[in-house]
C-alpha atoms as a PDB file:
ATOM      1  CA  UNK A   1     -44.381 121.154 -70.736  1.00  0.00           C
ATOM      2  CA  UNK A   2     -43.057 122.122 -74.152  1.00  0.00           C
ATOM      3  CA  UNK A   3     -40.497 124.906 -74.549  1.00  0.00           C
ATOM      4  CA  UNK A   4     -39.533 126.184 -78.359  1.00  0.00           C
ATOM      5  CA  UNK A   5     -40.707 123.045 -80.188  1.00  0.00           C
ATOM      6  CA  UNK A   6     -44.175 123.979 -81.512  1.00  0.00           C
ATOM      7  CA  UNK A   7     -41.481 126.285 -84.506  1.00  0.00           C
ATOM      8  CA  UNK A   8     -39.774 123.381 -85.245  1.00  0.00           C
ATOM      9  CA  UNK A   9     -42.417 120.701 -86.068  1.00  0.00           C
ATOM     10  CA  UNK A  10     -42.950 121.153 -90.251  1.00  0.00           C
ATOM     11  CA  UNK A  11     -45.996 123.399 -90.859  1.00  0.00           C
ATOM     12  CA  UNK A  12     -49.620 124.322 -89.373  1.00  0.00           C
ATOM     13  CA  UNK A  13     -50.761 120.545 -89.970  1.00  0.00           C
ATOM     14  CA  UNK A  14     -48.200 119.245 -88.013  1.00  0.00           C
ATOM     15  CA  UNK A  15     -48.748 122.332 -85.209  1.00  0.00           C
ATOM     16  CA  UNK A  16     -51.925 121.337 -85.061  1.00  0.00           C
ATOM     17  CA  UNK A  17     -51.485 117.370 -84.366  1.00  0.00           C
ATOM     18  CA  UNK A  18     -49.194 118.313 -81.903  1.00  0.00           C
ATOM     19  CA  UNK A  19     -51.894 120.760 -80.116  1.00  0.00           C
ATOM     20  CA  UNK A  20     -54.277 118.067 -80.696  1.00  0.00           C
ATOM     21  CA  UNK A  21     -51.714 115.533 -78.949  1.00  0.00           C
ATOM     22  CA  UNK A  22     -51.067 117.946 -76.302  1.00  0.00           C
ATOM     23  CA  UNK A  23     -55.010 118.783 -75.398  1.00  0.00           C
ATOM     24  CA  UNK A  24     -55.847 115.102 -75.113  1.00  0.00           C
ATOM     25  CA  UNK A  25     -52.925 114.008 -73.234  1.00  0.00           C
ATOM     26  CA  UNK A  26     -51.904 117.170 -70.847  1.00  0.00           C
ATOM     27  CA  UNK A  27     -55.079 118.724 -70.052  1.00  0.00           C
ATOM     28  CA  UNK A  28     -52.756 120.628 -67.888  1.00  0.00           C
ATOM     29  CA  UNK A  29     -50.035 122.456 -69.962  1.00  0.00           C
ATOM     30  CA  UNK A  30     -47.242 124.967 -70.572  1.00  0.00           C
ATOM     31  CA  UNK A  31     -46.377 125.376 -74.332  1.00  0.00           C
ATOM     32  CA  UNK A  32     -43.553 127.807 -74.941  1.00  0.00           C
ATOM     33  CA  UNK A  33     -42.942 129.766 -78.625  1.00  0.00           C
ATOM     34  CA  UNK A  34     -40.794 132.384 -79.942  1.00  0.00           C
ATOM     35  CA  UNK A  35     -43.306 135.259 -81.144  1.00  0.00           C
ATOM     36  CA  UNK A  36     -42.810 136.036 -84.753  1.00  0.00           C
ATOM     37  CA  UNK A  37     -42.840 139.547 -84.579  1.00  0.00           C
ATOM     38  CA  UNK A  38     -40.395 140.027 -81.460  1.00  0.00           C
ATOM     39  CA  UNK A  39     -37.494 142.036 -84.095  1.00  0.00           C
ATOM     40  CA  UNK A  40     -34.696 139.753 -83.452  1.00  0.00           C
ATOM     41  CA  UNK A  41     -35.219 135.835 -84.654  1.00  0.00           C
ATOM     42  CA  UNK A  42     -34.253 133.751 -81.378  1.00  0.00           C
ATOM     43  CA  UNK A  43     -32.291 130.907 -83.431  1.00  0.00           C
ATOM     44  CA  UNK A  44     -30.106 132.796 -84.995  1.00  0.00           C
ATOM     45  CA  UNK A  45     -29.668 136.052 -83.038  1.00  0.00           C
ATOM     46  CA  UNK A  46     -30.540 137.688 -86.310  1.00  0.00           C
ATOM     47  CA  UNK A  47     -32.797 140.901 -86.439  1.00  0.00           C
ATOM     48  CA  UNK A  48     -35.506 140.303 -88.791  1.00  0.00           C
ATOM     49  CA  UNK A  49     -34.543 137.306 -89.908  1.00  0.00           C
ATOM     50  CA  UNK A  50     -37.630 135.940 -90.083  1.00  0.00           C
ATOM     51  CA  UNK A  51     -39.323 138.919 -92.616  1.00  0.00           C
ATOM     52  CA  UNK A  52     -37.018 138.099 -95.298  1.00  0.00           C
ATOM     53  CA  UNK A  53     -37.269 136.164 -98.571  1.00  0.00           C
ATOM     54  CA  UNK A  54     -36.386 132.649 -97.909  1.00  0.00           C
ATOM     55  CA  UNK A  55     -33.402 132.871 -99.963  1.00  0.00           C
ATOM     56  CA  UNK A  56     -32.192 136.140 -98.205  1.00  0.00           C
ATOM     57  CA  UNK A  57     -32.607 134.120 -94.675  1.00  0.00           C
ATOM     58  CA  UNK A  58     -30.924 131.240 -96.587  1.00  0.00           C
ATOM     59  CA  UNK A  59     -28.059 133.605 -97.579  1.00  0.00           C
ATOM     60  CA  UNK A  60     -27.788 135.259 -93.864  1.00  0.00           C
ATOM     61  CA  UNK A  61     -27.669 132.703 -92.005  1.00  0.00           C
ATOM     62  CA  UNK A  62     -24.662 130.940 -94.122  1.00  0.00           C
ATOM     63  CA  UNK A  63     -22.627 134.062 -93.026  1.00  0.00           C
ATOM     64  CA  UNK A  64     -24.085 135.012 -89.906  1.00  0.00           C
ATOM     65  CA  UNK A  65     -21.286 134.119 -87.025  1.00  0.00           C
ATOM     66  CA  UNK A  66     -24.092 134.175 -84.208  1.00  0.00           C
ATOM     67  CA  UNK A  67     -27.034 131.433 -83.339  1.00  0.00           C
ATOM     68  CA  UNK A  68     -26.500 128.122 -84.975  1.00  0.00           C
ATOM     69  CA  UNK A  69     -23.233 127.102 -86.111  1.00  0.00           C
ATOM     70  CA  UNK A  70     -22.339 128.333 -89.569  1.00  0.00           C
ATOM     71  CA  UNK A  71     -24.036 126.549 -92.052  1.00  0.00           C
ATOM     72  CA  UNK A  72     -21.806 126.603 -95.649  1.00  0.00           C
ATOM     73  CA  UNK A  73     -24.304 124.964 -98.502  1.00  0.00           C
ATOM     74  CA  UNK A  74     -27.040 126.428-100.183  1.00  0.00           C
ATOM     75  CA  UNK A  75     -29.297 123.618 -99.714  1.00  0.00           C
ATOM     76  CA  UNK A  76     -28.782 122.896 -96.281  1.00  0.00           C
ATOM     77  CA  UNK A  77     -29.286 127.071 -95.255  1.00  0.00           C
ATOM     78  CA  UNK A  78     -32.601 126.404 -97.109  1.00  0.00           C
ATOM     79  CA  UNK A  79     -33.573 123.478 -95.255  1.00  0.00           C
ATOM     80  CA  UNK A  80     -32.273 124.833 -91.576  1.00  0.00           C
ATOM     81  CA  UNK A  81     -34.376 128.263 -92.295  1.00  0.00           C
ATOM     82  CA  UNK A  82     -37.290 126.298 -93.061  1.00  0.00           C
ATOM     83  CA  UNK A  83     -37.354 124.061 -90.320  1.00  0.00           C
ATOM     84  CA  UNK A  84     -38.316 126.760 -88.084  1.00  0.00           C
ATOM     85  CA  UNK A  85     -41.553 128.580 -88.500  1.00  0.00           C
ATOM     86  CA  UNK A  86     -41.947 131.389 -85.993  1.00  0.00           C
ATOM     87  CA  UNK A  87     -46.223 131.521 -84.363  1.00  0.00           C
ATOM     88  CA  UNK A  88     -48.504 134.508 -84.210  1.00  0.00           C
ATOM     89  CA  UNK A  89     -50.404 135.546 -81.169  1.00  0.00           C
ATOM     90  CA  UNK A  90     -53.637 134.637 -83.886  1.00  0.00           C
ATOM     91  CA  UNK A  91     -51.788 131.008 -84.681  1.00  0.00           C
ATOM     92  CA  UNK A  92     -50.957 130.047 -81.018  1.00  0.00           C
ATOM     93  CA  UNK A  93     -55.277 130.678 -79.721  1.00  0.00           C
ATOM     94  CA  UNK A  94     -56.423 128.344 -82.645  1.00  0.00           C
ATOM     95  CA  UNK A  95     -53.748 125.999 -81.482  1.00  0.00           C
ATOM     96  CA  UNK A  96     -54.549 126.391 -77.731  1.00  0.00           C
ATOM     97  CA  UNK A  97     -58.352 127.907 -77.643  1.00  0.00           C
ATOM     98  CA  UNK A  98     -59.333 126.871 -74.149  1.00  0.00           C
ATOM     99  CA  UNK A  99     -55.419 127.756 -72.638  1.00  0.00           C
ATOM    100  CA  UNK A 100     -54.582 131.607 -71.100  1.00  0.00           C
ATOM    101  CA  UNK A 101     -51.852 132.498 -73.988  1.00  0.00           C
ATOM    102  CA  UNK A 102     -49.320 134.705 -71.648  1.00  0.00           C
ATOM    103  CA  UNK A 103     -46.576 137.186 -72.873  1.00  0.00           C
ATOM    104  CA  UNK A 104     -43.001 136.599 -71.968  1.00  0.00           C
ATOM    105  CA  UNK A 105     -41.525 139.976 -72.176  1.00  0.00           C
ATOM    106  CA  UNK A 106     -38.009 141.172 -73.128  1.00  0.00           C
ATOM    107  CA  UNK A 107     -37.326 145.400 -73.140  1.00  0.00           C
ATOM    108  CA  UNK A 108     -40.945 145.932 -73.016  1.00  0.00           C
ATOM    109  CA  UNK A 109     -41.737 143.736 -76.039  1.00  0.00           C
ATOM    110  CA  UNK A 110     -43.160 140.606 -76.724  1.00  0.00           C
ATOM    111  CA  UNK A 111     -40.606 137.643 -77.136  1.00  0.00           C
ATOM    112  CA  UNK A 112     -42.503 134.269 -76.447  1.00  0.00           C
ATOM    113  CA  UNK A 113     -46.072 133.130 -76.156  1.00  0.00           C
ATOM    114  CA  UNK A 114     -47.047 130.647 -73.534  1.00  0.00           C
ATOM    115  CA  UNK A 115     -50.527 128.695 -74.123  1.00  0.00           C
ATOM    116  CA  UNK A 116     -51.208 127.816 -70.042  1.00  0.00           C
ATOM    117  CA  UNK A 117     -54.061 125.544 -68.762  1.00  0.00           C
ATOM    118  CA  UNK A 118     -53.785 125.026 -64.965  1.00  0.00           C
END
């Protein structure tokens, strides 16, 4: 069982060794992800977060009160918005081709993928 991590592990290389982990050690599995194109990014409670330049997110989220604590320095706003990399529908069935990939829901709309093999 994995729940938000596959975001947070440094690019699709990295996704992918973790997948690759995951199919030959848990051929049962339940892989949560926030969806990237639910409107509101989960970490920081920021809407559209995740659609802006990187030094727009940077910028937010040093001045955004909600989500993570505040984060003050230029630098480390760049590194914390680039340590999470929100997965496509697309992304998570080349990750997880022979899992069901369910929606989790919130007001009608996609928020999370779920890669599920019983």
């Amino acid at each position: 069982m994995s729940n938000s991590l596959l975001e947070h592990v440094g690019g699709y290389a990295r996704r992918r060794q973790l997948a690759d982990v995951i199919h030959q050690h848990a051929p049962r599995h339940w892989v949560q992800t926030p969806y990237r194109y639910f409107p509101i990014e989960p970490h920081w409670a920021f809407p559209g977060l995740q659609f802006l330049p990187l030094p727009a997110r940077a910028a937010a989220v040093r001045r955004w009160p909600l989500g993570h604590a505040a984060i003050p320095g230029r630098a480390e706003s760049t590194d914390a918005v680039l340590a999470t990399e929100l997965l496509s529908l697309t992304e998570m069935r080349l990750l997880f081709p022979g899992s069901d990939i369910w929606r989790e829901r919130a007001a009608g709309l996609t928020k999370s993928l779920v890669a599920v093999r019983a």
